[in-house]
Protein backbone atom coordinates (compact mmCIF):
# COMPACT_ATOMS: atom_id res chain seq x y z
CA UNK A 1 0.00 0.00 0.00
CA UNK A 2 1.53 3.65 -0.43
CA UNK A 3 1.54 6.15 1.33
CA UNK A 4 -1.36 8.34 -0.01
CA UNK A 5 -3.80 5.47 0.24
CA UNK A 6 -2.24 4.92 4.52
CA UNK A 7 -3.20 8.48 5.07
CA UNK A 8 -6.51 8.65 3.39
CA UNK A 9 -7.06 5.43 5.12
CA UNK A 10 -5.27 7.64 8.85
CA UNK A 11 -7.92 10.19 7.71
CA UNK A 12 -11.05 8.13 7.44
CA UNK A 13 -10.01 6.20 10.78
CA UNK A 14 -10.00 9.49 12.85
CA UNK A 15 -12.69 10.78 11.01
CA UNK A 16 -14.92 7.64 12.20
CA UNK A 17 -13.80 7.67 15.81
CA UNK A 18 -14.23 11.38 15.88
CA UNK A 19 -18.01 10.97 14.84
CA UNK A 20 -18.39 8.20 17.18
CA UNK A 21 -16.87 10.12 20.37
CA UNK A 22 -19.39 13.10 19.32
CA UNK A 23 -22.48 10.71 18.89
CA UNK A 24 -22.11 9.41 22.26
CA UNK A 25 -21.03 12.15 23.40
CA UNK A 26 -24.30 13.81 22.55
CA UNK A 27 -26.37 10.91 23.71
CA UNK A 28 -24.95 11.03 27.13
CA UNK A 29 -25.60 15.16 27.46
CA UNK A 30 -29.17 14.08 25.98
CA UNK A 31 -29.89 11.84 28.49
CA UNK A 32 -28.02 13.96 31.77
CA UNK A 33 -29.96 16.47 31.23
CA UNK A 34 -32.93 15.23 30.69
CA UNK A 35 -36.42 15.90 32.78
CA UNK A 36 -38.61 13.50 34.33
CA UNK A 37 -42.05 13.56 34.20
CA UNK A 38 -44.02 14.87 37.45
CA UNK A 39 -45.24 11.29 38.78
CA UNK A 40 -48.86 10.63 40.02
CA UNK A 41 -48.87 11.10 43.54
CA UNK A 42 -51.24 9.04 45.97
CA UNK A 43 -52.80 12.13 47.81
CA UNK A 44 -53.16 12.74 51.47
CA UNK A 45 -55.25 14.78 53.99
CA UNK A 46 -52.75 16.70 56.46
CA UNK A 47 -52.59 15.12 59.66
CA UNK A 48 -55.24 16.03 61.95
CA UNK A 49 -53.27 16.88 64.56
CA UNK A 50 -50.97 19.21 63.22
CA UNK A 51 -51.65 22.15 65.50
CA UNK A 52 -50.22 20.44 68.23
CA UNK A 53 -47.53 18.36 67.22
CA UNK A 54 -45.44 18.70 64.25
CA UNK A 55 -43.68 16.71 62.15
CA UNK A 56 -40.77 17.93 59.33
CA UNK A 57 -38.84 15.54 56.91
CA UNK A 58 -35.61 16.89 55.19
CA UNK A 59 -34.28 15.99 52.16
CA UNK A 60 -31.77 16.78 49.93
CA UNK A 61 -28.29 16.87 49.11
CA UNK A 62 -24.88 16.37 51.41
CA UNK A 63 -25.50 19.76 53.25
CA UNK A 64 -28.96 17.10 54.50
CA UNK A 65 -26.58 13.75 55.33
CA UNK A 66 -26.02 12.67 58.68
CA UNK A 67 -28.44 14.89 60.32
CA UNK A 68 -26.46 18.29 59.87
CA UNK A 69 -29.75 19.94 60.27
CA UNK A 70 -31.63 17.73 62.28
CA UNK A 71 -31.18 18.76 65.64
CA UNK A 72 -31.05 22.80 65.02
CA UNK A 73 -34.50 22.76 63.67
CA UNK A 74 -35.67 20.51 66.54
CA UNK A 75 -34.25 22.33 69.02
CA UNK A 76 -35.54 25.67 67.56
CA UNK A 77 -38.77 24.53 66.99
CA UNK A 78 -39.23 23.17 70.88
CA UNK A 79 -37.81 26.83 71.89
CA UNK A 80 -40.23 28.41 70.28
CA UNK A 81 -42.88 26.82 72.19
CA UNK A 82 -43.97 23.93 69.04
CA UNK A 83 -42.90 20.23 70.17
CA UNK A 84 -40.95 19.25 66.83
CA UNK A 85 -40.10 16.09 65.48
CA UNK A 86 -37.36 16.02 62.73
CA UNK A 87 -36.38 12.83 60.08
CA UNK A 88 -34.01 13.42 56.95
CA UNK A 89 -33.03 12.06 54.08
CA UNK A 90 -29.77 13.09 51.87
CA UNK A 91 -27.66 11.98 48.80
CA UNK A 92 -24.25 13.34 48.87
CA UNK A 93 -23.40 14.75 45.52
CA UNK A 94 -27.26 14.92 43.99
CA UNK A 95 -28.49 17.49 41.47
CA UNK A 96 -32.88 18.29 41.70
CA UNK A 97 -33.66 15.38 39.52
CA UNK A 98 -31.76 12.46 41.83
CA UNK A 99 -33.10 14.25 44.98
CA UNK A 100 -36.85 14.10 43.13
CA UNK A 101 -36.38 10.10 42.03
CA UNK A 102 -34.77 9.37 45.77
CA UNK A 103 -38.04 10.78 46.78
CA UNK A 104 -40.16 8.69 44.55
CA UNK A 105 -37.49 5.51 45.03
CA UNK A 106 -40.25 3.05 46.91
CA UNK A 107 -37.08 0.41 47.40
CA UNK A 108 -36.20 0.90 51.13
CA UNK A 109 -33.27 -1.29 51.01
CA UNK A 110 -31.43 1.95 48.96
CA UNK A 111 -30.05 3.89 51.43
CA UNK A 112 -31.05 7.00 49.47
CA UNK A 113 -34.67 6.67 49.09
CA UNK A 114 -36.53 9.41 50.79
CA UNK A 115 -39.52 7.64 50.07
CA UNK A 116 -40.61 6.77 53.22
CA UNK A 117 -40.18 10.51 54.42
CA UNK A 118 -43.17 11.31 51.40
CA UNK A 119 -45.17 8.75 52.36
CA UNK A 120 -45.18 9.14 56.12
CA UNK A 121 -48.56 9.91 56.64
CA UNK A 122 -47.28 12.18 60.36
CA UNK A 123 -44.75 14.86 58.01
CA UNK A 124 -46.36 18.40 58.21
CA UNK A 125 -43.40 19.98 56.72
CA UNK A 126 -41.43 18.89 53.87
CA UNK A 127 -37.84 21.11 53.61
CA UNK A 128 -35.94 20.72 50.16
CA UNK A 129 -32.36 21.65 50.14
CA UNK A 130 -30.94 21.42 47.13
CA UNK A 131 -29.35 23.13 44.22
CA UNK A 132 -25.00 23.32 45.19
CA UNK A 133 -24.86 20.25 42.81
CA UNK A 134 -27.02 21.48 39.90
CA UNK A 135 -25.45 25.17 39.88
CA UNK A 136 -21.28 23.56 40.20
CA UNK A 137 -22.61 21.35 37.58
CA UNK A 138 -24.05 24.05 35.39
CA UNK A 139 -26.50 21.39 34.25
CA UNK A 140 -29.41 23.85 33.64
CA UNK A 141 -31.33 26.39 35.67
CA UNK A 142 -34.37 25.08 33.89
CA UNK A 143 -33.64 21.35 34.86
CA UNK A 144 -33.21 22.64 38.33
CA UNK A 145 -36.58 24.43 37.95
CA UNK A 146 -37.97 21.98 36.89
CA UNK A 147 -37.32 18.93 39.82
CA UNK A 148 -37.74 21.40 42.24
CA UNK A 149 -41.47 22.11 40.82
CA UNK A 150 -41.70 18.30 41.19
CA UNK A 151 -40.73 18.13 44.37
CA UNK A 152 -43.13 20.95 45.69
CA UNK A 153 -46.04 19.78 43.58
CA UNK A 154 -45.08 16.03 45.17
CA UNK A 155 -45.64 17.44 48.72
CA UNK A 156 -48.34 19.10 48.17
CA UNK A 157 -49.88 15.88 46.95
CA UNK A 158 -49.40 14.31 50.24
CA UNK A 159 -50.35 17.26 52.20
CA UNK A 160 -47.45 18.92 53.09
CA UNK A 161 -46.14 22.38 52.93
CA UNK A 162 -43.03 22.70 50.95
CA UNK A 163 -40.29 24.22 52.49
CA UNK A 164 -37.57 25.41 50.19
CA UNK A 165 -33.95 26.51 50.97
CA UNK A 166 -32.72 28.34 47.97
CA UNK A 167 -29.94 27.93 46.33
CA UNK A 168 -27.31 28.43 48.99
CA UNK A 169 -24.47 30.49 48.64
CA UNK A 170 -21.43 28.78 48.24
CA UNK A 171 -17.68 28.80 46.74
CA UNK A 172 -19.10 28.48 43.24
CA UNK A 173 -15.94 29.96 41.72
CA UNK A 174 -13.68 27.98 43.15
CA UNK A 175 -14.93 24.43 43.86
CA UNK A 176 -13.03 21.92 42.28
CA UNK A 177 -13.34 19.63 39.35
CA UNK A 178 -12.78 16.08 40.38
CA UNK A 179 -10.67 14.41 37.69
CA UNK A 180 -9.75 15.63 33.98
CA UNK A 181 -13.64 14.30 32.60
CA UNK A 182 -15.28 16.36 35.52
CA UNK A 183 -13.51 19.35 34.10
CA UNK A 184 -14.13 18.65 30.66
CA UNK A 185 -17.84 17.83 31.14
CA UNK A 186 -17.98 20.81 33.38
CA UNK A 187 -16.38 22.93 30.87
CA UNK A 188 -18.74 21.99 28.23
CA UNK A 189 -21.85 22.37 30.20
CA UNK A 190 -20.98 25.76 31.33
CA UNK A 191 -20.86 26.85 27.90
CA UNK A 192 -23.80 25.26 26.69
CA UNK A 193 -26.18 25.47 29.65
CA UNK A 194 -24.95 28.75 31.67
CA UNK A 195 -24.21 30.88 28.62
CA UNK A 196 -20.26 31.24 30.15
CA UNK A 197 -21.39 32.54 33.21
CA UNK A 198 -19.67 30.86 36.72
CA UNK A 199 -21.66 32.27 39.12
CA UNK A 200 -25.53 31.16 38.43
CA UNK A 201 -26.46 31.05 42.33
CA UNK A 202 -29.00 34.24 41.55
CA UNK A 203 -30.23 32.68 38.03
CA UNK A 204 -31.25 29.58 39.31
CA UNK A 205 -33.05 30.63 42.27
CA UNK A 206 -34.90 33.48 39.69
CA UNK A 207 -35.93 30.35 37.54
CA UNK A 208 -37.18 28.67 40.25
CA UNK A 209 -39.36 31.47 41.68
CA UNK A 210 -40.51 31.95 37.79
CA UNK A 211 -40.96 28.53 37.18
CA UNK A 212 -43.85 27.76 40.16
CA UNK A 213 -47.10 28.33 38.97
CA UNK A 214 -49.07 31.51 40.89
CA UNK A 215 -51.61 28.79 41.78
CA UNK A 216 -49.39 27.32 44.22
CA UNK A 217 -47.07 29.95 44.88
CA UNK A 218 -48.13 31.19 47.94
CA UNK A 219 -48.73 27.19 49.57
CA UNK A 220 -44.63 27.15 49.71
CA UNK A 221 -42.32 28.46 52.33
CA UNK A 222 -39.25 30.15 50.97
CA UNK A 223 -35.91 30.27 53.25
CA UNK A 224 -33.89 33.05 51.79
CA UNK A 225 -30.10 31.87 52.66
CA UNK A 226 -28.67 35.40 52.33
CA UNK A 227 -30.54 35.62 55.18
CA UNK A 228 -27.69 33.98 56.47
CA UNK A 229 -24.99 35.02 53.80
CA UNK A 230 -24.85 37.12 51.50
CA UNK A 231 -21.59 35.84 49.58
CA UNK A 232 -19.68 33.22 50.13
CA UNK A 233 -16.17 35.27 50.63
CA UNK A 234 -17.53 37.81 52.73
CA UNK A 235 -18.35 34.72 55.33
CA UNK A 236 -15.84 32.28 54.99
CA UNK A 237 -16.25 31.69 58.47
CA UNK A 238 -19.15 29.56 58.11
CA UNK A 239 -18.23 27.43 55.67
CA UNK A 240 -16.04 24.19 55.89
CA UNK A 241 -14.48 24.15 52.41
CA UNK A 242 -15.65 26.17 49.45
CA UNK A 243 -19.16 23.68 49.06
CA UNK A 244 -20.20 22.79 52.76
CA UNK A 245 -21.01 24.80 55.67
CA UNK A 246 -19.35 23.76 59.06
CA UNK A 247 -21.41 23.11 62.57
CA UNK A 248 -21.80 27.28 62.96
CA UNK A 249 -23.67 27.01 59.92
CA UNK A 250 -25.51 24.40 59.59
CA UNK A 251 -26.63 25.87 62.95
CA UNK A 252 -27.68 29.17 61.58
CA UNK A 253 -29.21 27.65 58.83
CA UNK A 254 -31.63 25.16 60.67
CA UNK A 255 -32.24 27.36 63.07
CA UNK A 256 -33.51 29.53 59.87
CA UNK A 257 -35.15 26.45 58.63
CA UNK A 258 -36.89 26.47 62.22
CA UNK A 259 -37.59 30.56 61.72
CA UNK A 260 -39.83 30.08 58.33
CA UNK A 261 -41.91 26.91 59.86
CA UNK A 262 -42.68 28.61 62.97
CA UNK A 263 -44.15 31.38 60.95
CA UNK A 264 -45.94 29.26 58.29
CA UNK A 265 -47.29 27.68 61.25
CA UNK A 266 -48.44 30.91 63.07
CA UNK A 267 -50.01 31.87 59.99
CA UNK A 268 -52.16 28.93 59.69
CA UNK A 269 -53.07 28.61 63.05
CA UNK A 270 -54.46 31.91 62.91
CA UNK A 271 -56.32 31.75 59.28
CA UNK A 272 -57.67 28.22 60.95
CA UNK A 273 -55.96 25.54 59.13
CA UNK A 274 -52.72 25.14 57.56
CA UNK A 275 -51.65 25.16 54.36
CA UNK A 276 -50.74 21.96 53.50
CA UNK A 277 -54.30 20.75 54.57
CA UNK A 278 -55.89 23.37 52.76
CA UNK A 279 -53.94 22.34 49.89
CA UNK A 280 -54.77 18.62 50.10
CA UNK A 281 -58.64 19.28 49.37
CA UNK A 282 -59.21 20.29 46.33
């Protein structure tokens, strides 16, 4: 063979495994970012004896795992005069969409399914913390939208009033890839999903907020983290590395956690029924 035929031949080769790398390439960003479906939900009346007792399930990410936030809200809650009872749920390193299937997940041998938290028929209070994961990732602000809708539209289903934590504030510029395809992939995504932009914290939690439908709007319970910090290098002192807070905050923030329920509470005792059961009948 000569050499003009080996190079066409060096050509075609590269050429082939070039369109292959892109095809799956594509097919694996296809199917990463895709969005579930909002499931069918077997609905609930409120617990009837949520004046007096309540009950709050947490789930989420890693800044949820091992009961960070657990006892702060407890403890706040029983402070404030409300006899609490607190159960969580989190999945270190999950974006909206894992944090919505853990919830749905009715295998209780995985250690990550959250769906005995939903289908509790005690839990009052349902608190969603999520979002570090999507926003490092740059997967999407409307894929975060989106599972988070889920998620509040899955509590309300079961009678529950959603309580989100927006996206907290976090290192977001300086969090580190781990491994060259982490990098690359988070690269790519950045480009293609956040328009460039690093620091999407404000984006995502606008999305969110435009995303939920005026219908249920006011049935969820916002907690406003700049409440607790504003920016993440203006408070380094709460934080444990550049994507977790350490004990002082997770302290603040479940005793913020504690803050918003009390007052959701309040609210319903006074208009004669909370939310969640209001919600439930329809």
């Amino acid at each position: 063979m000569n050499k003009n035929g080996l190079f066409k031949k060096s050509i075609i080769g590269v050429a082939v495994v070039s369109l292959l790398i892109i095809g799956l390439s594509a097919a694996y960003i296809r199917e990463d970012i895709s969005l579930d479906h909002p499931s069918s939900i077997q609905k609930r009346t409120a617990p009837g004896d949520w004046a007096e007792h309540i009950k709050i399930g947490v789930i989420g990410d890693s800044w949820v795992t091992d009961q960070k936030l657990d006892h702060a809200i407890e403890e706040s809650m029983v402070a404030s005069g409300i006899p609490a009872e607190v159960i969580s749920s989190g999945h270190p390193g999950a974006k909206s969409r894992q944090i919505y299937r853990d919830l749905l997940n009715n295998n209780q041998s995985d250690h990550y399914s959250s769906n005995k938290i939903l289908m509790d028929e005690d839990v009052d209070f349902l608190v969603v913390v999520a979002g570090v994961n999507d926003t490092a990732g740059h997967i999407g602000k409307e894929f975060y939208a989106h599972h988070m809708v889920c998620i509040i539209q899955a509590a309300l289903d079961r009678g529950m009033t959603p309580v989100v934590v927006e996206v907290p504030e976090y290192g977001i510029k300086e969090v580190p890839a781990v491994g060259l395809l982490s990098w690359a992939k988070r690269a790519i995504y950045l480009r293609l999903f956040d328009n460039g932009k690093v620091d999407v914290i404000s984006d995502y939690r606008k999305a969110l907020r435009d995303r939920i439908h005026p219908a249920i709007y006011e049935k969820v319970t916002f907690v406003e983290f700049t409440s607790i910090a504003h920016d993440y290098d203006s408070n380094k002192s709460l934080y444990a590395n550049t994507a977790h807070l350490n004990r002082d905050g997770y302290e603040r923030l479940g005793r913020l956690i504690a803050k918003r329920i009390q007052e959701s509470h309040s609210n319903a005792m006074h208009s004669g029924g909370n939310g969640a059961q209001r919600n439930s009948r329809r």
